[in-house]
Protein backbone atom coordinates (compact mmCIF):
# COMPACT_ATOMS: atom_id res chain seq x y z
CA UNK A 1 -73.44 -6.49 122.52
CA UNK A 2 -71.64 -6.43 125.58
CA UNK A 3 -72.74 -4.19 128.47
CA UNK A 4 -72.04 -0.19 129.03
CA UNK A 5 -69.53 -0.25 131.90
CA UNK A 6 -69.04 2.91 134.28
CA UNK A 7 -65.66 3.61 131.35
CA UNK A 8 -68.52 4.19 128.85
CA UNK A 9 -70.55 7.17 127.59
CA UNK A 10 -74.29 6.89 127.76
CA UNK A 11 -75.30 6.63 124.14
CA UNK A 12 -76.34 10.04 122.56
CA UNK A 13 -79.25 8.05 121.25
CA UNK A 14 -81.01 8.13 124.54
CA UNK A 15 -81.63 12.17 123.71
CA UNK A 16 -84.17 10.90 121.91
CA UNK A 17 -86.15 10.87 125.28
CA UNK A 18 -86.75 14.38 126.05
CA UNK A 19 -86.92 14.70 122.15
CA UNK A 20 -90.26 12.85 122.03
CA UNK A 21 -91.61 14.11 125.19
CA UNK A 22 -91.31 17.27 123.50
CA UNK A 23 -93.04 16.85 120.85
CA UNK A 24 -95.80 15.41 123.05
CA UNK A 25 -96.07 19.14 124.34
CA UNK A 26 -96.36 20.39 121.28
CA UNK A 27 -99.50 17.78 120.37
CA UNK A 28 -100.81 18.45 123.22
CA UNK A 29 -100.48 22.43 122.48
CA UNK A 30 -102.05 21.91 119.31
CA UNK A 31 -104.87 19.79 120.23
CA UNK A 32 -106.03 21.99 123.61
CA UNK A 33 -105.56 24.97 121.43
CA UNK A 34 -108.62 23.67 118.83
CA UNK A 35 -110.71 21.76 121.93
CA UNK A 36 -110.42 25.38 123.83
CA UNK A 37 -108.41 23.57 126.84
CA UNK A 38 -106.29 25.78 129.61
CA UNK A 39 -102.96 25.95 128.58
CA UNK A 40 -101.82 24.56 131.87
CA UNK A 41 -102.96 21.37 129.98
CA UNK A 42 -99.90 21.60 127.53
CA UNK A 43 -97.47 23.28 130.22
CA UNK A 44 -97.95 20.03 132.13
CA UNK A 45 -96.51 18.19 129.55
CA UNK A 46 -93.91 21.04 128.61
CA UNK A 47 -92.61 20.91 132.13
CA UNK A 48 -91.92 17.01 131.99
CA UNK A 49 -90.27 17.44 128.73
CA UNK A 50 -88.07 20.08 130.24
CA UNK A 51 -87.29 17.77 133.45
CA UNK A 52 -86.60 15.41 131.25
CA UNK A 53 -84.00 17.68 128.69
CA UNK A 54 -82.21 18.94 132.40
CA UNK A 55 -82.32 15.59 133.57
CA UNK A 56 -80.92 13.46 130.17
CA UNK A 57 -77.79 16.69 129.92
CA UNK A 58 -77.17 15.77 133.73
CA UNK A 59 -76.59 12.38 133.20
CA UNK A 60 -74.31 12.70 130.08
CA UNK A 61 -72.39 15.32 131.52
CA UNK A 62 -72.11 13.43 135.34
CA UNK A 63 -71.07 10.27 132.83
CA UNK A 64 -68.66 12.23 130.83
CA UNK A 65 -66.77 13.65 134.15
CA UNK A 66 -66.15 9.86 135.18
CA UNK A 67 -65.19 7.77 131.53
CA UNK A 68 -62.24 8.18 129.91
CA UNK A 69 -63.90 8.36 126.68
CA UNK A 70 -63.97 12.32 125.24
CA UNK A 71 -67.02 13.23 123.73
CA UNK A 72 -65.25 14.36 120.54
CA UNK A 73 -64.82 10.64 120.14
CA UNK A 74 -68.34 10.26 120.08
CA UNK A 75 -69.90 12.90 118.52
CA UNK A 76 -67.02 11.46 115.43
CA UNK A 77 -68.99 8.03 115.51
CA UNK A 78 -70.51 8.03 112.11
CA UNK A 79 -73.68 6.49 113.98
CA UNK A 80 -74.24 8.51 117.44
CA UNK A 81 -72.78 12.30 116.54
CA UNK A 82 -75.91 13.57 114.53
CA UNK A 83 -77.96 12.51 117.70
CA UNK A 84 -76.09 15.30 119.57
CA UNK A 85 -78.15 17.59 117.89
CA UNK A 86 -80.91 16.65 119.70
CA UNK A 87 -79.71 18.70 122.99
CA UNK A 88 -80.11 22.08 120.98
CA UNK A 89 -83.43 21.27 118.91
CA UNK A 90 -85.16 20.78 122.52
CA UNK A 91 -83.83 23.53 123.77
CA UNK A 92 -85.49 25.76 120.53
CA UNK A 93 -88.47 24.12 121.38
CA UNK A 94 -88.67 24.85 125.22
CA UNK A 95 -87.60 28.05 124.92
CA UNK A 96 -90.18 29.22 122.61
CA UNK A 97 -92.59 27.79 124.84
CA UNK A 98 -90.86 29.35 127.86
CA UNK A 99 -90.94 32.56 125.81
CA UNK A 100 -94.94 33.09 125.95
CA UNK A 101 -94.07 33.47 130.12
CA UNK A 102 -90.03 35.09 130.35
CA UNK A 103 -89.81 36.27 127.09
CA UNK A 104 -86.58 37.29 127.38
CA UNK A 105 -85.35 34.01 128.94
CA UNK A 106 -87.46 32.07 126.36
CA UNK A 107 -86.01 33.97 123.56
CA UNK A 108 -82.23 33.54 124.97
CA UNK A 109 -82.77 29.79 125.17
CA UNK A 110 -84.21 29.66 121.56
CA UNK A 111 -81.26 32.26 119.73
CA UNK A 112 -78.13 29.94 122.34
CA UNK A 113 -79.82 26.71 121.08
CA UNK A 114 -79.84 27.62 117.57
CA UNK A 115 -76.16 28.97 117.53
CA UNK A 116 -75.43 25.83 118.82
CA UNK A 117 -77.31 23.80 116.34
CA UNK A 118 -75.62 25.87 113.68
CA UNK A 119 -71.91 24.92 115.11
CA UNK A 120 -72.58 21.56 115.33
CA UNK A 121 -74.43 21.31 111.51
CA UNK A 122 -71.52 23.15 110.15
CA UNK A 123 -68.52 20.75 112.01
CA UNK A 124 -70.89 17.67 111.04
CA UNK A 125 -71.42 18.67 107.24
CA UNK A 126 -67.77 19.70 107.18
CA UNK A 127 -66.91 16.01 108.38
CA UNK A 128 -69.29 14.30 105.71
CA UNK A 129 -68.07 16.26 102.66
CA UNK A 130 -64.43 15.18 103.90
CA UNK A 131 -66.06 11.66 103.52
CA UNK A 132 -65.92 10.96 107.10
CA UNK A 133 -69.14 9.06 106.73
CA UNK A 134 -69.66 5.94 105.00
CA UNK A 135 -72.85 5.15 103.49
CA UNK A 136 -73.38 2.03 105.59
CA UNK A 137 -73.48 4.10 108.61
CA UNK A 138 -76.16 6.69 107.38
CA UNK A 139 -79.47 6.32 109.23
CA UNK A 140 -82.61 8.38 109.50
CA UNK A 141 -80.79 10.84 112.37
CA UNK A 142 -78.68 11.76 109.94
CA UNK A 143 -81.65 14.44 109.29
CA UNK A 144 -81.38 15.74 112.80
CA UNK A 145 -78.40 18.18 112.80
CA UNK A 146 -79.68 20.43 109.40
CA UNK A 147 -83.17 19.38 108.44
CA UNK A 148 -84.51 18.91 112.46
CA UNK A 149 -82.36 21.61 113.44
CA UNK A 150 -83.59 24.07 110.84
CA UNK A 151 -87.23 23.20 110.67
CA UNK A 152 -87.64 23.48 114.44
CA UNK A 153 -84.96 26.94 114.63
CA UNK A 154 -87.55 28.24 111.93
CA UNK A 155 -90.87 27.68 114.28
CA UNK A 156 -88.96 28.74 117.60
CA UNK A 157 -87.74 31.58 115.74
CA UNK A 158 -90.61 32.83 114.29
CA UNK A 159 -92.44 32.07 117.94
CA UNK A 160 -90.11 34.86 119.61
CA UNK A 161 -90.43 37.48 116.69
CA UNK A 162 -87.05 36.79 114.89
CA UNK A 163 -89.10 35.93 111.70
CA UNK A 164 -86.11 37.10 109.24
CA UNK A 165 -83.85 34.56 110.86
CA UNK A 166 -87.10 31.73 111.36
CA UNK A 167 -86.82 32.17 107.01
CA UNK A 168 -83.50 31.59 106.97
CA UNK A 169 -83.44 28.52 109.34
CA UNK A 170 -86.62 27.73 106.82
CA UNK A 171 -84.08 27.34 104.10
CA UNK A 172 -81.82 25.50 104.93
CA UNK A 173 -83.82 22.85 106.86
CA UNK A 174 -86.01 22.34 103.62
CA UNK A 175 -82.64 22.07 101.18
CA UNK A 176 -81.58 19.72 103.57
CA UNK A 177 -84.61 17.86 103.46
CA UNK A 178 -84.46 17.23 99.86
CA UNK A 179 -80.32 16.52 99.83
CA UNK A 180 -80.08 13.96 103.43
CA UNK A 181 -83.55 12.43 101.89
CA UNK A 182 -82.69 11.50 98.93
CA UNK A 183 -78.95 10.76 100.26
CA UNK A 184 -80.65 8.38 103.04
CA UNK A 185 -83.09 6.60 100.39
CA UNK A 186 -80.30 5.85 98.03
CA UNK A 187 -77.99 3.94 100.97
CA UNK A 188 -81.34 2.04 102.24
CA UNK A 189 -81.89 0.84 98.56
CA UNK A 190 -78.35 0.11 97.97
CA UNK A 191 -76.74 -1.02 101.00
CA UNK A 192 -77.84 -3.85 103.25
CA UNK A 193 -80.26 -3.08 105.74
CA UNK A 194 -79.95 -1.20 108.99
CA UNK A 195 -78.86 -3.21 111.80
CA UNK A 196 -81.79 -3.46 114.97
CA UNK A 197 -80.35 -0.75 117.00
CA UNK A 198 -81.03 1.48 114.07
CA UNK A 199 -84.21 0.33 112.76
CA UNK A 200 -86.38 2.68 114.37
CA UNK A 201 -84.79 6.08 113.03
CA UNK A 202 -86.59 4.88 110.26
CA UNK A 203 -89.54 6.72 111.74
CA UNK A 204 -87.66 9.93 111.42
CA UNK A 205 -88.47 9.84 107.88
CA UNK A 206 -91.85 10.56 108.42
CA UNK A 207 -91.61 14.17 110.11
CA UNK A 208 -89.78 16.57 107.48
CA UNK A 209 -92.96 17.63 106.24
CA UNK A 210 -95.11 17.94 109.49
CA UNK A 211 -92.03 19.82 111.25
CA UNK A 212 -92.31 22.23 107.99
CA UNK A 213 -95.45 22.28 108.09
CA UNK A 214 -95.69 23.65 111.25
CA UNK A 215 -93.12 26.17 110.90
CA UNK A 216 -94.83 27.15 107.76
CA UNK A 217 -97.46 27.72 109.46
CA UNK A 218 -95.62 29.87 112.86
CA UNK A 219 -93.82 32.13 109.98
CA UNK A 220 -97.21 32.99 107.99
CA UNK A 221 -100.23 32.77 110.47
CA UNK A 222 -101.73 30.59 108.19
CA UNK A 223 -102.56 27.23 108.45
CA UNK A 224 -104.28 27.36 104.35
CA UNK A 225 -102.70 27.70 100.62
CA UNK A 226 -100.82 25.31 98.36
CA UNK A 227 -97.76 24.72 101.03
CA UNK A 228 -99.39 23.29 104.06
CA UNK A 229 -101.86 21.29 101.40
CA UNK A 230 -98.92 19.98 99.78
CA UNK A 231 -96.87 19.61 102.97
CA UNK A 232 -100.07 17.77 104.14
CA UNK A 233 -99.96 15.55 101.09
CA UNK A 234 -96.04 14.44 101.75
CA UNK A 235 -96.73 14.10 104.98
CA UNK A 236 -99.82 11.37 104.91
CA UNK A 237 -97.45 9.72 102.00
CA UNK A 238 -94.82 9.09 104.64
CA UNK A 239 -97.40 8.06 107.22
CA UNK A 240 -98.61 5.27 104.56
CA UNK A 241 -94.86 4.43 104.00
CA UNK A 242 -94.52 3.69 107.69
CA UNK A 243 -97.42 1.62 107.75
CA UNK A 244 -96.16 -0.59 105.39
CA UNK A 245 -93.28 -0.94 107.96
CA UNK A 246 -95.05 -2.14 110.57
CA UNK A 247 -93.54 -5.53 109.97
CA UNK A 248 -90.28 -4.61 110.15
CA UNK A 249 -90.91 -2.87 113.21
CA UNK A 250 -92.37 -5.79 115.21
CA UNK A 251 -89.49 -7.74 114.49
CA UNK A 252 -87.17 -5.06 116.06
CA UNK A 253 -86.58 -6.11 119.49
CA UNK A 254 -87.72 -3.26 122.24
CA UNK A 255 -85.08 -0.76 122.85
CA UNK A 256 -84.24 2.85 124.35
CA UNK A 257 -84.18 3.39 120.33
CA UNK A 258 -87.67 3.37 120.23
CA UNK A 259 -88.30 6.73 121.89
CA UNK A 260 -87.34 7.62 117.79
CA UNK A 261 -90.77 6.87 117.07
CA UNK A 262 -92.31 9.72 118.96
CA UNK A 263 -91.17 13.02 118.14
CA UNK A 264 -91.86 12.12 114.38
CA UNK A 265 -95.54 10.86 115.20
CA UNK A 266 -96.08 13.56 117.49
CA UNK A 267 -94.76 15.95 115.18
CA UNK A 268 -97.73 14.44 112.53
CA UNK A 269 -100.05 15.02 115.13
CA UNK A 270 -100.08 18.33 115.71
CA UNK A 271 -99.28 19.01 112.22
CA UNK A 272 -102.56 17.57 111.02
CA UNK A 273 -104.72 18.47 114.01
CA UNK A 274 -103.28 22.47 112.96
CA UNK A 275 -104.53 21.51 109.46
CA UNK A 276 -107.97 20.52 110.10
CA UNK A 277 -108.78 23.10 112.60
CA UNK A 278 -110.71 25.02 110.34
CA UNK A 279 -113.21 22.06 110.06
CA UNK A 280 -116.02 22.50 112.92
CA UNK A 281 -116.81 18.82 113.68
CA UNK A 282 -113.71 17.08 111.72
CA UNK A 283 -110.67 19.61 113.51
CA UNK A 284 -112.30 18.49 117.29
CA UNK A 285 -112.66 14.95 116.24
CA UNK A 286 -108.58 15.20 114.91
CA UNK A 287 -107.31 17.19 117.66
CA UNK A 288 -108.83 14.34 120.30
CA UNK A 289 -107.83 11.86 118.14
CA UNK A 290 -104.59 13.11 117.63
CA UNK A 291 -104.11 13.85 121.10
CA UNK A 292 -105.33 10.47 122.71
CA UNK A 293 -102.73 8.87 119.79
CA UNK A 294 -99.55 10.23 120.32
CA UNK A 295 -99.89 9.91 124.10
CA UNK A 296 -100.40 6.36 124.01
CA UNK A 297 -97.70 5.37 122.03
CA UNK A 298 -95.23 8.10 124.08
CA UNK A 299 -96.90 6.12 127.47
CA UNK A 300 -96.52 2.46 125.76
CA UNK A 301 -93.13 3.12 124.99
CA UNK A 302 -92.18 5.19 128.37
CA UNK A 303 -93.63 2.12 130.39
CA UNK A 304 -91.99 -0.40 127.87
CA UNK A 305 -88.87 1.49 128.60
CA UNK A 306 -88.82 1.30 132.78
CA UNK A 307 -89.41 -2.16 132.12
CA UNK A 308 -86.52 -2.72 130.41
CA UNK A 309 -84.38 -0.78 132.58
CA UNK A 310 -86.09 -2.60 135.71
CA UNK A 311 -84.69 -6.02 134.25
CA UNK A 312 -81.33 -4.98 134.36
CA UNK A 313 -79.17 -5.96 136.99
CA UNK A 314 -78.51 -3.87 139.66
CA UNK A 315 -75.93 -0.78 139.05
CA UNK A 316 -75.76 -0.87 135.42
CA UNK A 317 -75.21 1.73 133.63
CA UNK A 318 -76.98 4.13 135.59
CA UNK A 319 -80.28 3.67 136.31
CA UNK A 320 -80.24 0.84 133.71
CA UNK A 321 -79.95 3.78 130.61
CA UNK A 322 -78.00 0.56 128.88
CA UNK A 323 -80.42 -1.93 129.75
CA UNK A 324 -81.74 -2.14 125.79
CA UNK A 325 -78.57 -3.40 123.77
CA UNK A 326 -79.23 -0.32 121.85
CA UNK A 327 -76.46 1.31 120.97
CA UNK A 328 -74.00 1.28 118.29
CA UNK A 329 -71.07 0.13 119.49
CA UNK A 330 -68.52 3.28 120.32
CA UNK A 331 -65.40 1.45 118.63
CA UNK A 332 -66.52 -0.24 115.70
C-alpha cells in the first residue's frame, strides 16, 4: 500500500496503543495486588497508559484539523470505525483507576466515556443492521464497540459504585459476545481469509471471557462459583485456540496492528492471576508469571514498533505512525 500522506487520517487502528498499555496496568494491578507490591507499582504503568491515551487523541485530532478527510468518513469504513471505540473503553478504564485518588474526576471520566461508548455502539449497530457491513470486512474489532465496550463499562462501573448500571453494561457486553462471536466465526469459516493488516485482531478473540471475568468479579467481590470457573474454562479454550495460531501469526509481517495482541493477553493475565489468588504458592507463582508475560510481549512489540517507525523516511506520517503498511486502505 501506498504511503499515508499529510491529506490522510492516522488509522484508528493505532488506538490500539494506549489500549494495550492499558491493560498492562491492569496486569500489573492484579499481579502487585496478590505479591503485596505498592500500588505506585501499577500507577507507574497507569500513568504511561494515560500519556499514551492523551497523547494518541492529540495526534488524531492535530491530524484531523489538517486532512481533508472528515472523520465520519472513517469511522463509516467497514474496517477502521469499530476501532473508534477504543478512545472511550480507555477512558472507562483510567478513570476507574483515577477514581481510587479524585473520585469524583475518576467517576466523571468513567460515566462521559461510557455515554460515549453507548452513542457510538448504537450509530455502529444501527449501520450494520442497515447492512452497511459486508461480511468480508468483519474482523475481530468488530467486538470492540458492544462486547469491549460493555465488559469494560461493567468493571469501571462497578469500580466507582454505579453497580446497577455496571449490570446493565454486564448485559449487553455478554449478548454481544455470543451474537458478534458467532457472527465473526461464521465469516472466518466462510469467507476467504483476513488480509495481513487484519490478521492480528484475531487475538481479540481471546479476551471476551477474561474481560467478563473480571467484571464478574468487580460486580460480586468474588473471584469463586460456577461463573468465573466457567469463564476460566472459555477463557484457557481461547488461549489454546491462539496457540494453534501461532503459525499464522509468524507469517504476518510486523505492524502497528500488532499492539492488538496485548490488551487481549493482558486482559488473560490478570484474569487468571485474580483466579488463582486464593492458591498460597500457585496465585504468587501466576501473578509473577503473569506479570513478567504480558510485559514482555507489550515491551517486544513497543520496541518492535519504534523500530519500524525509525526505518521510515524522514517526515512521514508523523513520527512514522504509517511506517507499518498497516492500515486498511480509507477508499477501498
Amino acid at each position: 500500500m501506498s504511503a499515508m500522506t499529510p491529506r490522510e487520517r492516522i488509522p484508528l487502528n493505532t488506538l490500539a496503543v494506549p489500549f494495550g498499555l492499558a491493560g498492562l496496568a491492569e496486569a500489573w494491578t492484579a499481579s502487585s495486588s496478590v505479591l503485596g507490591l505498592p500500588e505506585v507499582v501499577a500507577d507507574v504503568f497507569w500513568l504511561i497508559a494515560a500519556a499514551g491515551w492523551v497523547a494518541m487523541i492529540v495526534a488524531h485530532v492535530v491530524r484531523g484539523v489538517r486532512v481533508r478527510l472528515p472523520l465520519a468518513e472513517q469511522l463509516r469504513h467497514p474496517a477502521q470505525g469499530p476501532v473508534a471505540a477504543l478512545v472511550p473503553v480507555v477512558g472507562m478504564l483510567l478513570g476507574a483507576r483515577l477514581a481510587r485518588v479524585l473520585p469524583v474526576a475518576g467517576s466523571a471520566l468513567v460515566l462521559a466515556s461510557i455515554a460515549a461508548a453507548l452513542v457510538l455502539a448504537g450509530w455502529l449497530v444501527a449501520r450494520w443492521l442497515r447492512g452497511e457491513a459486508t461480511p468480508a470486512s468483519a474482523h475481530g474489532g468488530y467486538l470492540l464497540p458492544t462486547v469491549a465496550a460493555g465488559l469494560v463499562a461493567a468493571s469501571a462501573a462497578a469500580q466507582i459504585g454505579w453497580t446497577g448500571l455496571g449490570w446493565a453494561a454486564f448485559a449487553v457486553g455478554m449478548l454481544f459476545w455470543v451474537v458478534v462471536f458467532a457472527a465473526l466465526l461464521v465469516r472466518l469459516v466462510a469467507v476467504p481469509a483476513l488480509p495481513a493488516p487484519l490478521t492480528p485482531t484475531l487475538a481479540i478473540l481471546v479476551a471476551p471471557p477474561a474481560v467478563g471475568g473480571l467484571a464478574w468479579i468487580a460486580l460480586t467481590g468474588s473471584a469463586e462459583g460456577p461463573v468465573v470457573d466457567g469463564l476460566a474454562g472459555l477463557t484457557v479454550l481461547l488461549v489454546a485456540v491462539q496457540a494453534a495460531l501461532l503459525p499464522v501469526y509468524r507469517r504476518t509481517p510486523f505492524s502497528l496492528g500488532m499492539w492488538s495482541f496485548t490488551f487481549p493477553f493482558a486482559a488473560v493475565a490478570a484474569f487468571l492471576t485474580e483466579v488463582l489468588a486464593p492458591a498460597p504458592v500457585v496465585g504468587v507463582v501466576a501473578a509473577v508469571a503473569s506479570a513478567l508475560a504480558i510485559t514482555t510481549l507489550v515491551g517486544w512489540v513497543a520496541v518492535a514498533s519504534l523500530r519500524l517507525i525509525a526505518r521510515s523516511r524522514p517526515g512521514r506520517a508523523e513520527a512514522g505512525l504509517a511506517a507499518a503498511d498497516e492500515r486498511v486502505e480509507l477508499r477501498a
